[in-house]
Protein backbone atom coordinates (compact mmCIF):
# COMPACT_ATOMS: atom_id res chain seq x y z
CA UNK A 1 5.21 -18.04 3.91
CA UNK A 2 7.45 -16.28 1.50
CA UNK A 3 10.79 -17.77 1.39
CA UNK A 4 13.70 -15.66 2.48
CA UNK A 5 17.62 -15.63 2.67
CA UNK A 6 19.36 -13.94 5.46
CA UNK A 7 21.72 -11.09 4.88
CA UNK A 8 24.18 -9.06 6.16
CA UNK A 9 21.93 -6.31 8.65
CA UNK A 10 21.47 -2.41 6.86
CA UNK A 11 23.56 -0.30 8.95
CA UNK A 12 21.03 2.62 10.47
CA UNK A 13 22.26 6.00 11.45
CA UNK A 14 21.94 7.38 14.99
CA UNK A 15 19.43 9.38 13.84
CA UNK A 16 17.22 6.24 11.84
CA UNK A 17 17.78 4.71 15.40
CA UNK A 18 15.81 7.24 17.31
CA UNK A 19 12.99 7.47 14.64
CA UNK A 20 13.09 3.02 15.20
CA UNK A 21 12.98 3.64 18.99
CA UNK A 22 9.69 6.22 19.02
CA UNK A 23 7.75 3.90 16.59
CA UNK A 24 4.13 2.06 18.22
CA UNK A 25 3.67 -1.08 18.93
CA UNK A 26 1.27 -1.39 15.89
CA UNK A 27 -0.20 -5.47 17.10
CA UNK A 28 -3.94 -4.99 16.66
CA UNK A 29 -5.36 -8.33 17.15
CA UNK A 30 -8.63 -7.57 15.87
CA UNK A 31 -7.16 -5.54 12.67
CA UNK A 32 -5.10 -8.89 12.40
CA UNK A 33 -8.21 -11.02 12.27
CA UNK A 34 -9.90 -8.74 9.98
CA UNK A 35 -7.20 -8.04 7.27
CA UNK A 36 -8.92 -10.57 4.71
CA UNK A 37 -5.51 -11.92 3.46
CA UNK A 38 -6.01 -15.16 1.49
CA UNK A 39 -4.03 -17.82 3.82
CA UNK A 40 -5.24 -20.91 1.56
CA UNK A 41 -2.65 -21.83 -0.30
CA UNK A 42 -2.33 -24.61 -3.18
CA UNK A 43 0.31 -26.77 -3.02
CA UNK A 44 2.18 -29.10 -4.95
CA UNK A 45 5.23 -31.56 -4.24
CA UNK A 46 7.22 -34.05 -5.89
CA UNK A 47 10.09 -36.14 -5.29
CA UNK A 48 13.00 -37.68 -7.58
CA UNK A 49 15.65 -39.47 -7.14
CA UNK A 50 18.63 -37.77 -8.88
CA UNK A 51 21.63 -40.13 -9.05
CA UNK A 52 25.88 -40.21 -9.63
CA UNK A 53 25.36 -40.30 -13.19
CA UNK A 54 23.34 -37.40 -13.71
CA UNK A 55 25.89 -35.03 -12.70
CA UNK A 56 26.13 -31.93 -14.94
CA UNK A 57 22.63 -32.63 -16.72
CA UNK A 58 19.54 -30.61 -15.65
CA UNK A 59 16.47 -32.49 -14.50
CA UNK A 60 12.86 -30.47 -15.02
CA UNK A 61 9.99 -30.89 -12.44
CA UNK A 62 7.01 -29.28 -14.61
CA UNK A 63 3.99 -28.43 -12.75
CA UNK A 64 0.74 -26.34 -13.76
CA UNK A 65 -0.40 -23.02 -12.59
CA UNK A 66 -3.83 -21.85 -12.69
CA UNK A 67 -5.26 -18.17 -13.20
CA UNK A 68 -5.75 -16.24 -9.72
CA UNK A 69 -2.26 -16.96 -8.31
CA UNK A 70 -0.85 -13.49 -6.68
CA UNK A 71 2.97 -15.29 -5.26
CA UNK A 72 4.85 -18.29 -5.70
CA UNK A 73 7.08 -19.70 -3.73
CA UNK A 74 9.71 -22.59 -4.54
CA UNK A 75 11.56 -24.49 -1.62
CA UNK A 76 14.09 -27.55 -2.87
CA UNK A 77 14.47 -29.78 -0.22
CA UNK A 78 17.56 -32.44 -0.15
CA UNK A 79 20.52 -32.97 2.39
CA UNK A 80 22.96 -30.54 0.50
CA UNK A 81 26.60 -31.57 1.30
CA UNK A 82 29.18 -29.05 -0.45
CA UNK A 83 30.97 -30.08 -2.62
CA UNK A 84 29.52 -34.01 -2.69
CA UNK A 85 26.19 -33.15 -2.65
CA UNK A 86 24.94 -30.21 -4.73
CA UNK A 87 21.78 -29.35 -6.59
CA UNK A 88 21.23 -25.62 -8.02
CA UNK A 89 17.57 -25.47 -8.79
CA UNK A 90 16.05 -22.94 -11.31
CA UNK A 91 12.94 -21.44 -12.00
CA UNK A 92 10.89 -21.33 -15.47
CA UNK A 93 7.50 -20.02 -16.48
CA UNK A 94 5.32 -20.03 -19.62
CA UNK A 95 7.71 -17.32 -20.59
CA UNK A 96 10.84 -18.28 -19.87
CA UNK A 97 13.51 -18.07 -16.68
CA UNK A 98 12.57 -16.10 -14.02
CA UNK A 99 15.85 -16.50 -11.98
CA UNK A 100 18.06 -19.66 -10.63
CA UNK A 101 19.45 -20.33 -6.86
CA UNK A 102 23.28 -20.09 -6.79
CA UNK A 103 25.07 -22.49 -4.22
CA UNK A 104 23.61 -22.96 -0.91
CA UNK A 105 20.40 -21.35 -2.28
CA UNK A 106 17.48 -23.46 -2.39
CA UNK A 107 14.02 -21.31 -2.47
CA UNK A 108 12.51 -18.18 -3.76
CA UNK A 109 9.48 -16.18 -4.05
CA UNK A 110 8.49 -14.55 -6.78
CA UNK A 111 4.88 -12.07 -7.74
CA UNK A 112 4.25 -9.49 -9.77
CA UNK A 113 5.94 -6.65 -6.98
CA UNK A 114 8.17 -9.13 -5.13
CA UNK A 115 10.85 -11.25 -6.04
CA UNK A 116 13.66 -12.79 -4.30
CA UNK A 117 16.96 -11.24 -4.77
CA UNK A 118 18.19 -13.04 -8.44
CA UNK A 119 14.66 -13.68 -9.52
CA UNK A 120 12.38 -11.54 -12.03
CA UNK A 121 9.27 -9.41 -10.62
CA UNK A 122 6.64 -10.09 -12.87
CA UNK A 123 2.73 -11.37 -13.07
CA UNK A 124 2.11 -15.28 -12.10
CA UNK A 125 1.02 -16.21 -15.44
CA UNK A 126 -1.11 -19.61 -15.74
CA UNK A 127 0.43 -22.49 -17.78
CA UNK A 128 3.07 -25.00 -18.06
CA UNK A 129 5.76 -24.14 -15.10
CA UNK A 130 9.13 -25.67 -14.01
CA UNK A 131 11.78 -25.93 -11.82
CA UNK A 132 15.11 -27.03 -13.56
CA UNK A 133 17.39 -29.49 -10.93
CA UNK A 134 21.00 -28.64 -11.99
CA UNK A 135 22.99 -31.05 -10.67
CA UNK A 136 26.50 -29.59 -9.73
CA UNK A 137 27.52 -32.77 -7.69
CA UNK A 138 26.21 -36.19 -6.97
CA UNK A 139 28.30 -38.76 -5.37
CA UNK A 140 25.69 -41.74 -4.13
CA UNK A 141 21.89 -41.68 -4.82
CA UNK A 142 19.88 -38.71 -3.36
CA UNK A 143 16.29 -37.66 -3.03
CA UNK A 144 15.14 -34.42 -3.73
CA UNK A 145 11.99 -33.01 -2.88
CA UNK A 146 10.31 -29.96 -5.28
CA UNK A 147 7.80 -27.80 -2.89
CA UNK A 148 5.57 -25.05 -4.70
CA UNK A 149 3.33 -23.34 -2.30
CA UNK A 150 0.84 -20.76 -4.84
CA UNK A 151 -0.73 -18.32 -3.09
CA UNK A 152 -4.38 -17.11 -4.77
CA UNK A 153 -5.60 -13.19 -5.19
CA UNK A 154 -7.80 -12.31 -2.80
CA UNK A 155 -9.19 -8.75 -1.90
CA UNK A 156 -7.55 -7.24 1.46
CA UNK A 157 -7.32 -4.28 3.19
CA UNK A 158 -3.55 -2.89 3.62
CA UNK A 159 -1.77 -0.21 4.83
CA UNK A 160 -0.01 2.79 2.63
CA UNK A 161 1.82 5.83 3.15
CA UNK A 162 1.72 8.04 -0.36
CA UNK A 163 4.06 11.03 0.61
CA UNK A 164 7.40 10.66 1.95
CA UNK A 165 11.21 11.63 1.33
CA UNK A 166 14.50 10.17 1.28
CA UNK A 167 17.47 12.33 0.57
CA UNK A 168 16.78 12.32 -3.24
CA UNK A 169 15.04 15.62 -2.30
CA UNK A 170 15.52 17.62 0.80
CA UNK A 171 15.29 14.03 3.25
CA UNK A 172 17.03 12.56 5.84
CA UNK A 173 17.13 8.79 5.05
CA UNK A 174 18.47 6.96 2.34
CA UNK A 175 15.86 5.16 0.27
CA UNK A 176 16.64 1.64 2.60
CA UNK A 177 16.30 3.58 5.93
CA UNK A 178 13.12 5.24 4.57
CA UNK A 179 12.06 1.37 2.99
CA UNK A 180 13.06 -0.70 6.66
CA UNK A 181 11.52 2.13 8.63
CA UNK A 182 7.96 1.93 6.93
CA UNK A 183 8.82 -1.86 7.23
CA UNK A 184 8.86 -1.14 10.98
CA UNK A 185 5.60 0.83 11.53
CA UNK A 186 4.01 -1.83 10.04
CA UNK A 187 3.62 -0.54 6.44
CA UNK A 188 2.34 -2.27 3.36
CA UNK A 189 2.33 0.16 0.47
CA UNK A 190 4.66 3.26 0.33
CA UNK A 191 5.54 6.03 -2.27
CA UNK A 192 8.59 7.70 -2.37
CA UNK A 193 7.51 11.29 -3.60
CA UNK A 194 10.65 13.59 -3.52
CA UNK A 195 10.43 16.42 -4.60
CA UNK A 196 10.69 17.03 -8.66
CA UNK A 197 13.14 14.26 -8.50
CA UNK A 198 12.64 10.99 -10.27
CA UNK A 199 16.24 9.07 -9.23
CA UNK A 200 14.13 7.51 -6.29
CA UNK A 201 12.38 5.74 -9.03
CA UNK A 202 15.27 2.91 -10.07
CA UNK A 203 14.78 0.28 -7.41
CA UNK A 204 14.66 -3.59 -7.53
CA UNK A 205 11.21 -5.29 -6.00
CA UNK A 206 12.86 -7.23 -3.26
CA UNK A 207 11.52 -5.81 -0.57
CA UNK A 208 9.42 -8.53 0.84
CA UNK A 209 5.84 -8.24 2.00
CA UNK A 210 6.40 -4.29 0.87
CA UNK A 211 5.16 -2.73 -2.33
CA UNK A 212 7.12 -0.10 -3.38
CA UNK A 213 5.35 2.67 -6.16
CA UNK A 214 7.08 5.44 -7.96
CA UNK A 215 6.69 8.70 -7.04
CA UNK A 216 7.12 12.34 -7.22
CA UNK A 217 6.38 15.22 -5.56
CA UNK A 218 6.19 17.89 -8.41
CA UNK A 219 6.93 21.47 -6.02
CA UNK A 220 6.41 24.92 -7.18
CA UNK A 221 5.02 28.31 -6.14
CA UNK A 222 2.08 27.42 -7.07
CA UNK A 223 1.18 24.42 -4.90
CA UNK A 224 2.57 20.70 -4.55
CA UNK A 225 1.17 17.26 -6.41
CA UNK A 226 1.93 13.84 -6.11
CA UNK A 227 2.39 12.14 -9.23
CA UNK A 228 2.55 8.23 -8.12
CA UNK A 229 2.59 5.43 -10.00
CA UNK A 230 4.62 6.03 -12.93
CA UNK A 231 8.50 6.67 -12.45
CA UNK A 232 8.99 9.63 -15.02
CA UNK A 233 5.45 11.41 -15.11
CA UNK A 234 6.36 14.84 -16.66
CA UNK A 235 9.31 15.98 -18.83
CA UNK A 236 10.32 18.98 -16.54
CA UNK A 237 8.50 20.33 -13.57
CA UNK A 238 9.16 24.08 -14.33
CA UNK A 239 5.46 25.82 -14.32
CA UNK A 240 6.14 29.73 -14.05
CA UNK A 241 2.35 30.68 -15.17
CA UNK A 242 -1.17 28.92 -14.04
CA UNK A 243 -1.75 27.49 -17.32
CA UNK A 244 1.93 25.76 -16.90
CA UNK A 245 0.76 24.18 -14.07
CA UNK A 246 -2.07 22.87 -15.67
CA UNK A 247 -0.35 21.32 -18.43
CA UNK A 248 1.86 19.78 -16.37
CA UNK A 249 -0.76 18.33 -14.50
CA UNK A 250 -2.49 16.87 -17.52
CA UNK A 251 0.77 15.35 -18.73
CA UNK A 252 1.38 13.45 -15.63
CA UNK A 253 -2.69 12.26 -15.77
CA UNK A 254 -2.14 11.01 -19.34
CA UNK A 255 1.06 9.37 -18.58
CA UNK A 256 -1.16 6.70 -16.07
CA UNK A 257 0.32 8.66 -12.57
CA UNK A 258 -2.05 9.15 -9.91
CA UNK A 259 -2.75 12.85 -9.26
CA UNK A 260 -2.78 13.86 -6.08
CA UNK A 261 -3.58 17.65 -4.77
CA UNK A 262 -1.21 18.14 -1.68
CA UNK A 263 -1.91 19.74 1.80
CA UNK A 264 -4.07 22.03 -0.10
CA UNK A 265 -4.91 24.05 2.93
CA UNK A 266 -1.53 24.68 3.68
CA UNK A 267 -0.59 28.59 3.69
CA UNK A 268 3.01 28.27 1.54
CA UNK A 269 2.60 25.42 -0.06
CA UNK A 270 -1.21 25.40 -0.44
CA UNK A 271 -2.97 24.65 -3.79
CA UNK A 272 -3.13 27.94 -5.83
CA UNK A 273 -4.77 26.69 -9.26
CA UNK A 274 -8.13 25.71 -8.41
CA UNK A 275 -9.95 22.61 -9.03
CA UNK A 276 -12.56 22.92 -11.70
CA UNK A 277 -10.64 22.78 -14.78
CA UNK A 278 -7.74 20.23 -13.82
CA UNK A 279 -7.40 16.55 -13.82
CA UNK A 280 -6.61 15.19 -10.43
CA UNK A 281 -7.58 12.27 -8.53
CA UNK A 282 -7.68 12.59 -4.85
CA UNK A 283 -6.78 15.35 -2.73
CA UNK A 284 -4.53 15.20 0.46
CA UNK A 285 -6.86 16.50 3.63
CA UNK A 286 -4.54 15.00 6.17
CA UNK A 287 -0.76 15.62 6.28
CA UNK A 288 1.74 15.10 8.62
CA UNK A 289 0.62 15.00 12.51
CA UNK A 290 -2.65 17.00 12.58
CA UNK A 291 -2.48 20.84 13.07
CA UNK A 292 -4.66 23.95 11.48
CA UNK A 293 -3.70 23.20 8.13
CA UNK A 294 -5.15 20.03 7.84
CA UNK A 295 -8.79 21.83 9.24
CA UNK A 296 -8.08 23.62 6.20
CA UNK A 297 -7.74 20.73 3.72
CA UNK A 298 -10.60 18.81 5.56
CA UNK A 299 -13.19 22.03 5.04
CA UNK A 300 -12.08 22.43 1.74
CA UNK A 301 -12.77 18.99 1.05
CA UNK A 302 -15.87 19.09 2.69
CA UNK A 303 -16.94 21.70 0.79
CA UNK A 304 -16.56 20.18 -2.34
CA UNK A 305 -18.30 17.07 -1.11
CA UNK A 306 -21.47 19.14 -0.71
CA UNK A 307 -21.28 20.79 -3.98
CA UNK A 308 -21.58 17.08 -5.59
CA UNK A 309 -17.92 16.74 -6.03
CA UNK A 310 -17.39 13.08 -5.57
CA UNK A 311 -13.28 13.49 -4.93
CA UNK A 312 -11.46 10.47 -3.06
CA UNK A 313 -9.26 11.70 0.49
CA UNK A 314 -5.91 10.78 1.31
CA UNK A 315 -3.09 11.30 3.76
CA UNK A 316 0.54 11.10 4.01
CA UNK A 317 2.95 11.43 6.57
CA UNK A 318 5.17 13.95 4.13
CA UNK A 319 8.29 12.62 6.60
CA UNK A 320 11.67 13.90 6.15
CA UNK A 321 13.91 13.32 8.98
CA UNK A 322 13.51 12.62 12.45
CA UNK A 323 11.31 14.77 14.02
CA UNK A 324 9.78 13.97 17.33
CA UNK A 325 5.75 14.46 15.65
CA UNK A 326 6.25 13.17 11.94
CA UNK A 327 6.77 9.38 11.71
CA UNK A 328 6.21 7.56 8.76
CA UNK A 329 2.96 6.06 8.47
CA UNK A 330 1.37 8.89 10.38
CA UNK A 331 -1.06 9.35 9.12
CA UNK A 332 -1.88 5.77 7.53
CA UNK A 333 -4.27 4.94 4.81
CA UNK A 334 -6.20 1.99 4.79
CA UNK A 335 -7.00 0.95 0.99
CA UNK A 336 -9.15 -1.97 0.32
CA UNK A 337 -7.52 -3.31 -2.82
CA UNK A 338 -8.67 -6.58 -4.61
CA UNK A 339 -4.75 -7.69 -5.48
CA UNK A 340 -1.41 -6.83 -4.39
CA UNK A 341 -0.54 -5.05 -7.49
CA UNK A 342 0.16 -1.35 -8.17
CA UNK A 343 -2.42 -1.36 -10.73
CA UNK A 344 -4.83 -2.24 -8.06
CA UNK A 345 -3.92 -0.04 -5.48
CA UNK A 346 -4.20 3.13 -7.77
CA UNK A 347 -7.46 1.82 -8.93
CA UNK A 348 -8.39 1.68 -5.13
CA UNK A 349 -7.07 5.00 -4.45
CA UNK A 350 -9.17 6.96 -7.01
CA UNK A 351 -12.50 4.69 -6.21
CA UNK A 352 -12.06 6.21 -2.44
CA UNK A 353 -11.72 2.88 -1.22
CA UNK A 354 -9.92 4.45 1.07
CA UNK A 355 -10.22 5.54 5.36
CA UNK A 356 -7.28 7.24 7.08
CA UNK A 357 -5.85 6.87 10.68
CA UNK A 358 -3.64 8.55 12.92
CA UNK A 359 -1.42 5.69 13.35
CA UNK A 360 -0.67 2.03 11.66
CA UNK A 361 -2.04 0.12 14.58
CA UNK A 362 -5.65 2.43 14.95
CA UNK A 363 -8.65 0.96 13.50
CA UNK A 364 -10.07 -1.18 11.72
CA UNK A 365 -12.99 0.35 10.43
CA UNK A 366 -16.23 -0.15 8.64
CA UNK A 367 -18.48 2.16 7.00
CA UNK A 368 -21.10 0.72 5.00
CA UNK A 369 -25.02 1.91 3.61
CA UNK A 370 -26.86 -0.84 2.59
CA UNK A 371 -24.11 -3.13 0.45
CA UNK A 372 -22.18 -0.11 -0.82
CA UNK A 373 -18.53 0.25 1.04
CA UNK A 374 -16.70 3.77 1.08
CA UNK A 375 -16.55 5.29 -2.25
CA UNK A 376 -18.92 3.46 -4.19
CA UNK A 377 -22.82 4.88 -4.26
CA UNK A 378 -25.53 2.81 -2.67
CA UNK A 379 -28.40 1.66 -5.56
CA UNK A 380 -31.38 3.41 -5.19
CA UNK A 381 -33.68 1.48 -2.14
CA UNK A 382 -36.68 2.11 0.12
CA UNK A 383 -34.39 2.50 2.65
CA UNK A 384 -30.93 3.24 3.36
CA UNK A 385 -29.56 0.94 6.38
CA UNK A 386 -26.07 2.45 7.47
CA UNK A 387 -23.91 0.20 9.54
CA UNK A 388 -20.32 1.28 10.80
CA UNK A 389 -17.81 -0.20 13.07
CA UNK A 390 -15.07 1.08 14.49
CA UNK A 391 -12.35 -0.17 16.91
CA UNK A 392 -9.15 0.73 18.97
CA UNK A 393 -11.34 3.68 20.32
CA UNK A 394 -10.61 4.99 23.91
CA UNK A 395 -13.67 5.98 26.12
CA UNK A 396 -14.82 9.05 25.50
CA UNK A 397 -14.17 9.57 21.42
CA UNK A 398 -16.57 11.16 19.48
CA UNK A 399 -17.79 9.48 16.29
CA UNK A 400 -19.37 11.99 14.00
CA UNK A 401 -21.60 11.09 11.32
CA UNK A 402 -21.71 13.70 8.40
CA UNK A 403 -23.08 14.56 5.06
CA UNK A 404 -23.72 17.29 2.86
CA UNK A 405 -25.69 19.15 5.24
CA UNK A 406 -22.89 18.82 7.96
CA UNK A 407 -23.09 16.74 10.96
CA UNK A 408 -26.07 14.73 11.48
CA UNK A 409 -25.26 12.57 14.36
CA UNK A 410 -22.66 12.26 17.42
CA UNK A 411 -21.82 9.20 19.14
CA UNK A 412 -19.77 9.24 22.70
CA UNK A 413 -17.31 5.86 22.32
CA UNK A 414 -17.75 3.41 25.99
CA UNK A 415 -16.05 0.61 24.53
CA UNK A 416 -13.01 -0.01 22.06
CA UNK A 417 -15.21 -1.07 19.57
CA UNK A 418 -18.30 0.67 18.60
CA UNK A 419 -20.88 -0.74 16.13
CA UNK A 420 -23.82 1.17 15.22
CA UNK A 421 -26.36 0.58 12.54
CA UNK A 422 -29.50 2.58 11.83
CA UNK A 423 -31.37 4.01 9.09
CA UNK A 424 -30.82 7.28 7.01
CA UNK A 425 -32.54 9.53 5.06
CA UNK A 426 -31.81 10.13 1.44
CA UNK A 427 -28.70 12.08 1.12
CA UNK A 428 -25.81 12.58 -1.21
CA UNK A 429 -23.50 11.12 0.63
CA UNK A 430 -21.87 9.76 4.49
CA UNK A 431 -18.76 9.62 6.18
CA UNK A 432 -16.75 9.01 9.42
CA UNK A 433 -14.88 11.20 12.06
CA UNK A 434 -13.38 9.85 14.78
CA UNK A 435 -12.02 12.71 17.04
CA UNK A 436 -10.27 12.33 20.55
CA UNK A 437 -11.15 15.11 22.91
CA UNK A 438 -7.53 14.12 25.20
CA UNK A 439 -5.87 15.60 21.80
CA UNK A 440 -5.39 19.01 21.01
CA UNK A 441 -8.24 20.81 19.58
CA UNK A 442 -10.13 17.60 19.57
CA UNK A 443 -8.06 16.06 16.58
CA UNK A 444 -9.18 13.58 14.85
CA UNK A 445 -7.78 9.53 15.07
CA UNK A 446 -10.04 8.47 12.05
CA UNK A 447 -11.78 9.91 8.38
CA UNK A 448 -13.48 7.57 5.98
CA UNK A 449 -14.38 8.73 2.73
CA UNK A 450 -17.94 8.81 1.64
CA UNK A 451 -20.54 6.47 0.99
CA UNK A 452 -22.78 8.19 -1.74
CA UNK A 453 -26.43 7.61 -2.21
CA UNK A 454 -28.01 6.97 -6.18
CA UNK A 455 -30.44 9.39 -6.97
CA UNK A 456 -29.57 11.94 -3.94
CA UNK A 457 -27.77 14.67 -6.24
């Protein structure tokens, strides 16, 4: 477990309160068993024996860290008595300090997008380690125990919302209410995308458990993008002509941000400059709580799908303030990403490994044709053997199987979890609906992206 410090409690707002009191329970025990998060840890331990005589020197515990290693966590364990009895401990790696416990501070955790308050977020790198025993005050013999507990990278699936707002924009949270609130719904990854502002951008990684990307919303006449991943993507977000907007757009894409087309269906702030001749990488078909701009997105999407476009989907709750139907994480995407690292979950993101829910705690799902998951393109076979799962389903959802040709096949759910495989014919690609009939318009509670097919198109 990552080590943590207690602090003094944020101070919410009445209106941060409300949002806390209309969030889900989002427990899904069989999401929980299914998440795929590496719990085998390797551990080392050592004790010395520090004694009177060593006070004011610094004594080194070295220890070795192999490749793979996603966190780190120190503990120093010894019967601290202030002021008789005090050790500081602090911690080195191959390339130097990456942060020391002050008094009554005897742990940390550090990874590449998490580090305990005082201590560097960077990469684990392998090599020579060490924690450095400062020892403040020493009055008889002591022993004192080193504990590193190295946690390996594993692929998992986690939970991300990639369009939200604080008031660096036009929101009503501060960047920790917006942070503690995602926390809350049960939130892994989150973007804060205000609009043409890049001030949400400065932040420490301290946020524990919760990776925190840059982003920004980049708002004009002509339609809305998310530029995530890089914390100043474009010099100035002024487009007044078409071609403007489509060098801004190719700025941000060389700069390493993750272009995303925003609630592109959307009548005012719908996508006006087309898609064939501009770099983007995914395209938002589900925004906010569902409504008849998001059957927009989703046909437009569609449509590209069956013109050969292979184009990942995302959503994005696009939360501002408290509002009874927009929470954060609403909708949620589910990425598949093979480390906890930003780098990763952009690379996830535009390989479409990628479904969306209407809520944290719906799903899981699975959507698979022959070994090929969602976004990558089954090798060309004899046959094509599709296999999905899906679970937290209510009796009587629909599960909709569709491809370039539109639907193909309906299922009626009977039990929370429904598991079909079967074969297919050669097509250019499959994907998931979920809709609930109880909602609205029949709205839908799940979309996967596609599984694509080698040699269909």
């Amino acid at each position: 477990m990552p080590y943590t410090d207690s602090a003094a409690g944020i101070g919410y707002s009445k209106a941060v309160a409300k949002e806390k009191s209309l969030l889900p329970p989002v427990l899904n025990c069989v999401w929980a068993a299914r998440k795929g998060r590496s719990k085998v840890t390797k551990e080392f331990r050592k004790t010395v024996r520090l004694l009177p005589q060593q006070k004011g020197t610094y004594v080194d515990v070295p220890f070795e860290v192999e490749p793979g290693v996603r966190s780190l966590t120190m503990r120093v364990e010894y019967p601290m008595v202030f002021p008789k009895c005090v050790v500081q401990p602090a911690l080195y790696g191959p390339n130097g300090l990456r942060g020391c416990c002050a008094v009554q501070k005897t742990g940390c955790t550090v990874s590449a997008e998490f580090a305990s308050p005082g201590f560097q977020a960077a990469p684990i790198e392998p090599g020579r380690w060490r924690v450095a025993l400062s020892v403040a005050a020493m009055q008889e013999e002591t022993e004192v125990s080193v504990c590193i507990a190295m946690e390996p990278e594993a692929p998992a699936w986690y939970k991300a919302d990639l369009h939200l707002h604080s008031c660096h924009s036009d929101g009503g949270y501060t960047a920790q209410e917006t942070v503690e609130l995602c926390r809350d719904a049960g939130l892994d990854i989150i973007a804060l995308t205000d609009h043409n502002s890049v001030t949400q951008n400065v932040f420490c990684k301290t946020e524990e458990g919760l990776l925190r990307m840059p982003g920004y919303e980049w708002t004009t006449r002509l339609g809305h993008a998310n530029f995530i991943g890089v914390e100043k993507p474009v010099r100035d977000f002024a487009s007044p002509t078409v071609e403007d907007a489509k060098r801004i757009l190719r700025e941000a894409h060389d700069n390493g941000a993750l272009v995303v087309l925003n609630h592109p269906g959307d009548r005012l702030g719908g996508w006006k400059v087309g898609t064939d001749d501009i770099p983007f990488d995914a395209y938002e078909i589900w925004n906010g709580p569902w409504r008849d701009t998001n059957d927009q997105s989703l046909a437009l999407w569609q449509e590209m799908l069956a013109q050969g476009r292979r184009i990942p989907a995302v959503g994005g709750s696009d939360t501002h303030r408290v509002i009874a139907a927009t929470k954060h994480g609403h909708p949620c995407n589910h990425l598949y990403v093979q480390r906890f690292a930003m780098d990763a979950v952009l690379e996830a993101i535009r390989a479409g490994h990628c479904y969306l829910t209407r809520t944290p705690g719906d799903g899981p799902v699975e959507l698979r044709i022959n070994e090929a998951m969602m976004g990558d393109t089954a090798a060309e076979a004899p046959r094509y053997e599709l296999h999905f799962e899906a679970c937290g389903l209510s009796c009587g959802d629909e599960i909709l199987l569709i491809s370039e040709q539109g639907l193909v096949r309906k299922w009626t759910a009977s039990v929370s979890c429904e598991r079909r495989t079967l074969e297919v014919p050669p097509a250019f690609f499959y994907r998931l609906e979920v809709r609930r009939p109880s909602l609205r318009g029949g709205q839908p509670i799940v979309i996967t992206n596609p599984v694509y097919l080698a040699g269909s198109r």
